[in-house]
Every structure is written in structure tokens, then in C-alpha cells.
C-alpha atoms as a PDB file:
ATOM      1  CA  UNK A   1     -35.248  -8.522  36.778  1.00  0.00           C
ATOM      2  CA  UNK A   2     -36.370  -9.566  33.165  1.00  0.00           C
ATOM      3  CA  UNK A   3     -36.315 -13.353  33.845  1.00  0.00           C
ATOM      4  CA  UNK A   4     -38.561 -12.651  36.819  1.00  0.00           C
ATOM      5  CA  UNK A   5     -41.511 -10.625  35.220  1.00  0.00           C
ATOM      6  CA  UNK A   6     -41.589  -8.120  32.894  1.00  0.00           C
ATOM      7  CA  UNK A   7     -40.737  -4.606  34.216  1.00  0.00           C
ATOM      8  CA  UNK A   8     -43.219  -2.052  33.426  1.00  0.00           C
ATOM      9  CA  UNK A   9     -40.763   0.278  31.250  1.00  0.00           C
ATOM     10  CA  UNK A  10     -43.193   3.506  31.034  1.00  0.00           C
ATOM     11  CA  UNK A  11     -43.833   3.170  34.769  1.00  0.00           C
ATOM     12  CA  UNK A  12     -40.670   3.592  35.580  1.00  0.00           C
ATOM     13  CA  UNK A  13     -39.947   6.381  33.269  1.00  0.00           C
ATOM     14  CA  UNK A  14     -42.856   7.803  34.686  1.00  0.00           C
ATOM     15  CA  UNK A  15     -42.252   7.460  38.092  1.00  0.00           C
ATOM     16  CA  UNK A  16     -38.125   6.923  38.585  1.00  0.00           C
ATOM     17  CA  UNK A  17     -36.853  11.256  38.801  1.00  0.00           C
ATOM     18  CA  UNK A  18     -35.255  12.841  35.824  1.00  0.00           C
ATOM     19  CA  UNK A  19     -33.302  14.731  38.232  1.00  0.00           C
ATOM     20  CA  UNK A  20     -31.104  13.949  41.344  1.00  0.00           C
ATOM     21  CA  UNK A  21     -30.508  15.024  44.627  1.00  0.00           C
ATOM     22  CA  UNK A  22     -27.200  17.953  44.444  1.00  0.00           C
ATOM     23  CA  UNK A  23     -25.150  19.483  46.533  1.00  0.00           C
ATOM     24  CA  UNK A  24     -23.666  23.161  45.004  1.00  0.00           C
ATOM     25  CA  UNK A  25     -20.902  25.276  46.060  1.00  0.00           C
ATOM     26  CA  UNK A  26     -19.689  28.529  44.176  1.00  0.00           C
ATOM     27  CA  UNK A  27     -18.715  31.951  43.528  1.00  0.00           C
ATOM     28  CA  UNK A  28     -21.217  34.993  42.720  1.00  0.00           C
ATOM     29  CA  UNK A  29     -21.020  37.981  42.612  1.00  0.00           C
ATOM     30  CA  UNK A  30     -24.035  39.973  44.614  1.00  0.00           C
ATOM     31  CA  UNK A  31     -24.694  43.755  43.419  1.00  0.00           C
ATOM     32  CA  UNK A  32     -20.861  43.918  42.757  1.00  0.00           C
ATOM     33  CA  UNK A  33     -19.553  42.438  45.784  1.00  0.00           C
ATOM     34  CA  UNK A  34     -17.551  39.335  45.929  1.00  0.00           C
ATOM     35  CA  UNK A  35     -20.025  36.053  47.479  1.00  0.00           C
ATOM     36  CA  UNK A  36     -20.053  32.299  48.350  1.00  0.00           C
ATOM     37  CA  UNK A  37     -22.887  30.306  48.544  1.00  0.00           C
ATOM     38  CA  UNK A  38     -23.584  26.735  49.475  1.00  0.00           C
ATOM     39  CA  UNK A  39     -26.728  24.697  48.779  1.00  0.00           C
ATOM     40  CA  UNK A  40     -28.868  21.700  48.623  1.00  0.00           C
ATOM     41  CA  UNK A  41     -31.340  20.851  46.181  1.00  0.00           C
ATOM     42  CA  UNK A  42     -34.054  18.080  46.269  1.00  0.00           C
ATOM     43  CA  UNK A  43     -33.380  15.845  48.818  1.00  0.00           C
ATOM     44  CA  UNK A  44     -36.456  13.397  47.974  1.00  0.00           C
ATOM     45  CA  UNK A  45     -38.571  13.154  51.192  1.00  0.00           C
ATOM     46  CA  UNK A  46     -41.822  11.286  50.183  1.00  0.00           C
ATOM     47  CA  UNK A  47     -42.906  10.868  46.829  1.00  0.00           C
ATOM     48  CA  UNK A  48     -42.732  14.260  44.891  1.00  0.00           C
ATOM     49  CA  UNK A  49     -42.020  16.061  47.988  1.00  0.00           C
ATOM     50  CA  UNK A  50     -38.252  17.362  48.144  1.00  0.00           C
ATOM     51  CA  UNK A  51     -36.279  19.797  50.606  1.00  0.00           C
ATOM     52  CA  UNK A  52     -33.875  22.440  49.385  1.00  0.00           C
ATOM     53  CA  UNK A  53     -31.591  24.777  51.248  1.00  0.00           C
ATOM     54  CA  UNK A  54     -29.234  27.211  50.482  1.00  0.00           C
ATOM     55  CA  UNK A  55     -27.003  29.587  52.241  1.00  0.00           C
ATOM     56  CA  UNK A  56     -25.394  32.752  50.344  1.00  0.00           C
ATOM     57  CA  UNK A  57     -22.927  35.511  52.478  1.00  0.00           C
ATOM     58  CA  UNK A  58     -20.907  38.210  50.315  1.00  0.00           C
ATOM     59  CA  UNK A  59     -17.310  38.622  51.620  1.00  0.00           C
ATOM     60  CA  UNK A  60     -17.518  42.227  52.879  1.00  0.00           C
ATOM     61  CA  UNK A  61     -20.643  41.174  55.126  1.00  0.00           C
ATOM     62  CA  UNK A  62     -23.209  43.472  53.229  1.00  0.00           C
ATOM     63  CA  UNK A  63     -25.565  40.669  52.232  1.00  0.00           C
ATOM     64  CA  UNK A  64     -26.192  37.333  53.403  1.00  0.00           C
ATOM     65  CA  UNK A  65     -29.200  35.050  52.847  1.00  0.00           C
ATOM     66  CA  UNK A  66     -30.111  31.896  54.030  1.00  0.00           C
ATOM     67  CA  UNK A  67     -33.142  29.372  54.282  1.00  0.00           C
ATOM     68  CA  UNK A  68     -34.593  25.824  53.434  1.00  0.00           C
ATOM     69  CA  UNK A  69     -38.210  25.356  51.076  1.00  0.00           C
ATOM     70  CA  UNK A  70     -40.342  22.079  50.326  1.00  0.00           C
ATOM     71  CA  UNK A  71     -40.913  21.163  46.722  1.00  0.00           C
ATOM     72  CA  UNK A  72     -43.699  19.381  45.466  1.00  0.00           C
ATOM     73  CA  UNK A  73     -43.375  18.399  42.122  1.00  0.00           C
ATOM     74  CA  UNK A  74     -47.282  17.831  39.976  1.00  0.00           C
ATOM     75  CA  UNK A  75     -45.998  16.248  37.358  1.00  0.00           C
ATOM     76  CA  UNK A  76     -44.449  12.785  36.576  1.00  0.00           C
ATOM     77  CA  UNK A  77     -40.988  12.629  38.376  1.00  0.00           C
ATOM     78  CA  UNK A  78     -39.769  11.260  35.262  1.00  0.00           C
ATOM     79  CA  UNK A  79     -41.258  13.697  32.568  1.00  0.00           C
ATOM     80  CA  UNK A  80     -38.783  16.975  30.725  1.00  0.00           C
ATOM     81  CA  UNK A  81     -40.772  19.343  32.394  1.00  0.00           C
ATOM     82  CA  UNK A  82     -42.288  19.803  35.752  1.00  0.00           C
ATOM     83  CA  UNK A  83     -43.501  22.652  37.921  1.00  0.00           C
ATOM     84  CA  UNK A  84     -43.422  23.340  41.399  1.00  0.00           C
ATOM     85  CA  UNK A  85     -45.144  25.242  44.229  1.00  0.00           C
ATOM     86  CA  UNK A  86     -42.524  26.681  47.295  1.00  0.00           C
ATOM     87  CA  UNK A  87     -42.895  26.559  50.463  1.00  0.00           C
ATOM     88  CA  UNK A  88     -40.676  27.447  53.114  1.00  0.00           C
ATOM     89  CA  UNK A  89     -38.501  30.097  55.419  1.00  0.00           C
ATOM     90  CA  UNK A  90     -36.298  32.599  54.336  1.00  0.00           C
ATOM     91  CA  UNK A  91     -34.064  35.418  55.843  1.00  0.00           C
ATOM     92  CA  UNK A  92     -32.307  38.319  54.203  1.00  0.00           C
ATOM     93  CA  UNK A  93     -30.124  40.671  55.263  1.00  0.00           C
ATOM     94  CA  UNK A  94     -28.186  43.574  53.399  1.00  0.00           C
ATOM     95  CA  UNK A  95     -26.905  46.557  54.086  1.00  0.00           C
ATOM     96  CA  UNK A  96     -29.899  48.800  52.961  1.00  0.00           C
ATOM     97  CA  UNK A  97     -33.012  46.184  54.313  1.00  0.00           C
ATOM     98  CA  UNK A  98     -33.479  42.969  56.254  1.00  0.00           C
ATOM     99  CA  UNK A  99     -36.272  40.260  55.760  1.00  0.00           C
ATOM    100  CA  UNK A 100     -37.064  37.118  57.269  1.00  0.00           C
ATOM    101  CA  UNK A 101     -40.147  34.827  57.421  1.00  0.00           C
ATOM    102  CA  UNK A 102     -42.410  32.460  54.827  1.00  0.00           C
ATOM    103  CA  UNK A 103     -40.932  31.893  51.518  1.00  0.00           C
ATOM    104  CA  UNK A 104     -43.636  31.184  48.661  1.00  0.00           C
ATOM    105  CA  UNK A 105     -43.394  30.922  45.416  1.00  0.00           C
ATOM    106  CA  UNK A 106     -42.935  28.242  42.150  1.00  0.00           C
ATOM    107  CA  UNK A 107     -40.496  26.535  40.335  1.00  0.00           C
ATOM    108  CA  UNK A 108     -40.396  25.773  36.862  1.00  0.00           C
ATOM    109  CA  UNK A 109     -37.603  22.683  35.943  1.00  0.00           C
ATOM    110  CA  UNK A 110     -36.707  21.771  32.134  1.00  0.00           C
ATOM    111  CA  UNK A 111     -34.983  18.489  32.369  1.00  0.00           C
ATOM    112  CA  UNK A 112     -32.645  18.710  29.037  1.00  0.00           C
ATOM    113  CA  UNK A 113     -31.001  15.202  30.050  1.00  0.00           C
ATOM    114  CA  UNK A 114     -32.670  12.591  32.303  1.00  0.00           C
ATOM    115  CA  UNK A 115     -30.472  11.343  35.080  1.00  0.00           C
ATOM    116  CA  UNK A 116     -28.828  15.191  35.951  1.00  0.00           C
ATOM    117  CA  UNK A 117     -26.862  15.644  32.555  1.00  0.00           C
ATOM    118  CA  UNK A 118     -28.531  18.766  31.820  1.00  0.00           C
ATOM    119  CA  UNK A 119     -30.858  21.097  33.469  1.00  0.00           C
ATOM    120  CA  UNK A 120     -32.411  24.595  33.299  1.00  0.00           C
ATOM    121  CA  UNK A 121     -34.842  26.085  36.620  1.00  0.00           C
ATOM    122  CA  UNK A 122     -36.231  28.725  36.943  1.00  0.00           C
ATOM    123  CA  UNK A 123     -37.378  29.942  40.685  1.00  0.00           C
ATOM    124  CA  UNK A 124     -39.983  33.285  41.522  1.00  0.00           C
ATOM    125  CA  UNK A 125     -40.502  33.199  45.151  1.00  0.00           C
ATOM    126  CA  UNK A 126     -41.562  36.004  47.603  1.00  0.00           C
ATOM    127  CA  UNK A 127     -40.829  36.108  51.159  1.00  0.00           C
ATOM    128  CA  UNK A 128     -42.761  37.573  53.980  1.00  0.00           C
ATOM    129  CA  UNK A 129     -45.315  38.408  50.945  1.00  0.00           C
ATOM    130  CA  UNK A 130     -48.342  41.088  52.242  1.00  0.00           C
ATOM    131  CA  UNK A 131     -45.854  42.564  54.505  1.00  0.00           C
ATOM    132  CA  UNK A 132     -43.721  45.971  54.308  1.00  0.00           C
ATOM    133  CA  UNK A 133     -40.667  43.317  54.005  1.00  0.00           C
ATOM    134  CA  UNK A 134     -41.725  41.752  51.422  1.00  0.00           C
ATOM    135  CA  UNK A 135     -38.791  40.710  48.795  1.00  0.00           C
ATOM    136  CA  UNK A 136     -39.311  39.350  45.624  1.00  0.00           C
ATOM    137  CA  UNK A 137     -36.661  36.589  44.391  1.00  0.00           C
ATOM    138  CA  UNK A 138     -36.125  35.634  41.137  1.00  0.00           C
ATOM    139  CA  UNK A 139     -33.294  33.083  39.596  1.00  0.00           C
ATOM    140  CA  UNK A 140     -32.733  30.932  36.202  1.00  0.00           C
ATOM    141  CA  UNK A 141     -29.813  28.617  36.729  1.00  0.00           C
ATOM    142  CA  UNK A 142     -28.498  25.765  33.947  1.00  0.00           C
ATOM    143  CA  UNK A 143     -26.223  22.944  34.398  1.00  0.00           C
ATOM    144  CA  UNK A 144     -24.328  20.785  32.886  1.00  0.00           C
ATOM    145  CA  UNK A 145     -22.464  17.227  33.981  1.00  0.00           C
ATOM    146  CA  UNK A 146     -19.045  17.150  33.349  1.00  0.00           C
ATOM    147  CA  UNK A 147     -18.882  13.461  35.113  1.00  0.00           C
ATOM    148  CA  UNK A 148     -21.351  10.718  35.957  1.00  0.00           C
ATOM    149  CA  UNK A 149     -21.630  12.856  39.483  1.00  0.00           C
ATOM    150  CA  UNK A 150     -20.260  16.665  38.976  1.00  0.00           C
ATOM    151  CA  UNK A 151     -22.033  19.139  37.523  1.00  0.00           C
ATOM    152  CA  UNK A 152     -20.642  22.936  36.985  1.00  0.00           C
ATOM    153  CA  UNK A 153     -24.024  25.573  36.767  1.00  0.00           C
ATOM    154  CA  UNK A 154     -24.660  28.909  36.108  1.00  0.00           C
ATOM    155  CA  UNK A 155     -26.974  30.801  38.070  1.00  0.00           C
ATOM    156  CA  UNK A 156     -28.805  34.805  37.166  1.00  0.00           C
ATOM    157  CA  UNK A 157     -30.670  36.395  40.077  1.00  0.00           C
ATOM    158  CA  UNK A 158     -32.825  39.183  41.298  1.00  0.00           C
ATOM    159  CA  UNK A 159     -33.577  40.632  44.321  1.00  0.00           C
ATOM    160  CA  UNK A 160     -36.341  43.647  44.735  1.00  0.00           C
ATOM    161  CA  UNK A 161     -37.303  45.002  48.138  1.00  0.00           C
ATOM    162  CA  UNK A 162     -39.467  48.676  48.323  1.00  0.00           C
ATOM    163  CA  UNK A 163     -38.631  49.586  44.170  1.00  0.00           C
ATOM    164  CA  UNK A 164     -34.919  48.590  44.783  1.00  0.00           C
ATOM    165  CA  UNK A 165     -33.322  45.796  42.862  1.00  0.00           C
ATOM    166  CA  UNK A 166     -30.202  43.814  43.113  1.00  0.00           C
ATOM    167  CA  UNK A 167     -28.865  41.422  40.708  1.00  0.00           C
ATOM    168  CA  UNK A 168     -26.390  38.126  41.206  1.00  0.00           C
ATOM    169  CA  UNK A 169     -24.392  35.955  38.811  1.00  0.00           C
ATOM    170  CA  UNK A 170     -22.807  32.761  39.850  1.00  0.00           C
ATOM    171  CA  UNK A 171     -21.001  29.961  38.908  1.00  0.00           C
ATOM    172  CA  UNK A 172     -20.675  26.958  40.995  1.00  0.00           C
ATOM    173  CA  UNK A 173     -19.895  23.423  41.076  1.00  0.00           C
ATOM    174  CA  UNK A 174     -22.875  20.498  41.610  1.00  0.00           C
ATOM    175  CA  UNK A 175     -22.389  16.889  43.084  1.00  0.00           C
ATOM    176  CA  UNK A 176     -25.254  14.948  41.981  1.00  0.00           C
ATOM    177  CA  UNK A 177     -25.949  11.676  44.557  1.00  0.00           C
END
């Protein structure tokens, strides 16, 4: 590439993401009950535009939450920090409430590591927002690579419907494409 012109370093470290496209699987635990969740996180789509999906069930059946948002990063792909407004669908169910309908919210991403060696996030989201359903989400997750392409993470959560707040911790496992 050098012998044929001259790359434009700072473009590409501009423009080329700090981050990459993971899949995450894992334990939490959900308001004291045993839980497995599975998701995606930013499969590029155009651009800065990414897709992320997740899908979260606790053992005994009392909770399970699942839904897909769009991602459009403002910032330089390639920059340590970039920010994020949320839109998608969402749907909650536990054993005291049930929610379901548009997620919106903003994500905050602190690249430690370019390339996915180490990341912190933190997510505030609402879903079905103006409505008597409305349920506030809130999560900070970090992660580490352990490999070129595996990741483990750590994630801290919040849920708070109608003055009533539940909390999750997880730990899961990332592969980074």
C-alpha cells in the first residue's frame, strides 16, 4: 500500500472503528434470581450507524427481556470516546410489570484500547417513555480481551418501573469479529 501512494495515517485513525462488532453470552444474576443472556453489539450497518440486540431470561421465568436498538455514533469511529443516541424496540416482562414498545436513550463508549482490547459503556435508555409503562434502564459494562478475538466483561444494571427498582450483575464472555 506504501509503494502505491502514501496512506493518509490520521484518516484512517479517524475513520477505521476503535471498537468491533461482538457477540456476548453470560451469566447474571437479575434481582437475585439466576439469568442468561445473549447479545449482539454493533454490527456496522452504514457508516456510524450500528445494530445491537440482546436477549436476557432468568431461569425461574420471572423476568425476561428482549429487543434490538440502532446506534449512531457522532464522533470519529476511531477516537477514545464517543457518544451515542438509541433508538429502537424493547419488551419487558417480570413478575410484578410488563413493558414493551420504543426504546430511547444514549450511550456513552470509553475506548481504553483501540481494536476491542479494552472497553467501558455506559447505556441510559427508557422504553415506552411518556407512558404508564415506562421503564428506565440503566447499565455500565467493561471488558477486557483475553485473545486477539475473546473478550470476558462485566456488566451492572438497573431497572425502575412505577418507584420500583431492580438491579443485575453479570459476567459474560465476548467474541469480537
Amino acid at each position: 500500500r506504501w509503494l502505491k501512494k502514501v496512506p493518509n495515517v490520521l484518516q484512517d485513525i479517524n475513520n477505521e472503528p476503535s471498537f468491533r462488532t461482538r457477540l456476548r453470552l453470560g451469566y447474571f444474576r437479575f434481582d437475585g434470581n439466576d439469568a442468561v443472556k445473549f447479545s449482539f453489539e454493533d454490527i456496522f450497518i452504514v457508516d456510524k450507524l450500528t445494530l445491537s440486540g440482546e436477549y436476557q431470561k432468568t431461569l425461574n421465568n420471572n423476568f425476561e427481556n428482549y429487543g434490538a436498538d440502532l446506534n449512531y455514533y457522532l464522533l470519529p469511529l476511531g477516537g477514545y470516546l464517543n457518544f451515542s443516541p438509541i433508538v429502537g424496540y424493547r419488551d419487558l416482562q417480570t413478575s410484578d410489570y410488563s413493558s414493551s414498545g420504543v426504546n430511547l436513550g444514549l450511550k456513552l463508549l470509553l475506548v481504553l484500547s483501540r481494536g476491542g482490547g479494552a472497553d467501558i459503556a455506559f447505556t441510559r435508555s427508557w422504553v415506552a417513555p411518556g407512558t404508564a409503562e415506562e421503564v428506565a434502564l440503566t447499565k455500565i459494562s467493561a471488558s477486557y480481551a483475553i485473545t486477539n478475538n475473546l473478550r470476558v466483561s462485566t456488566e451492572l444494571g438497573q431497572q425502575k418501573a412505577s418507584g420500583e427498582k431492580q438491579r443485575q450483575v453479570g459476567l459474560f464472555l465476548e467474541w469480537m469479529r
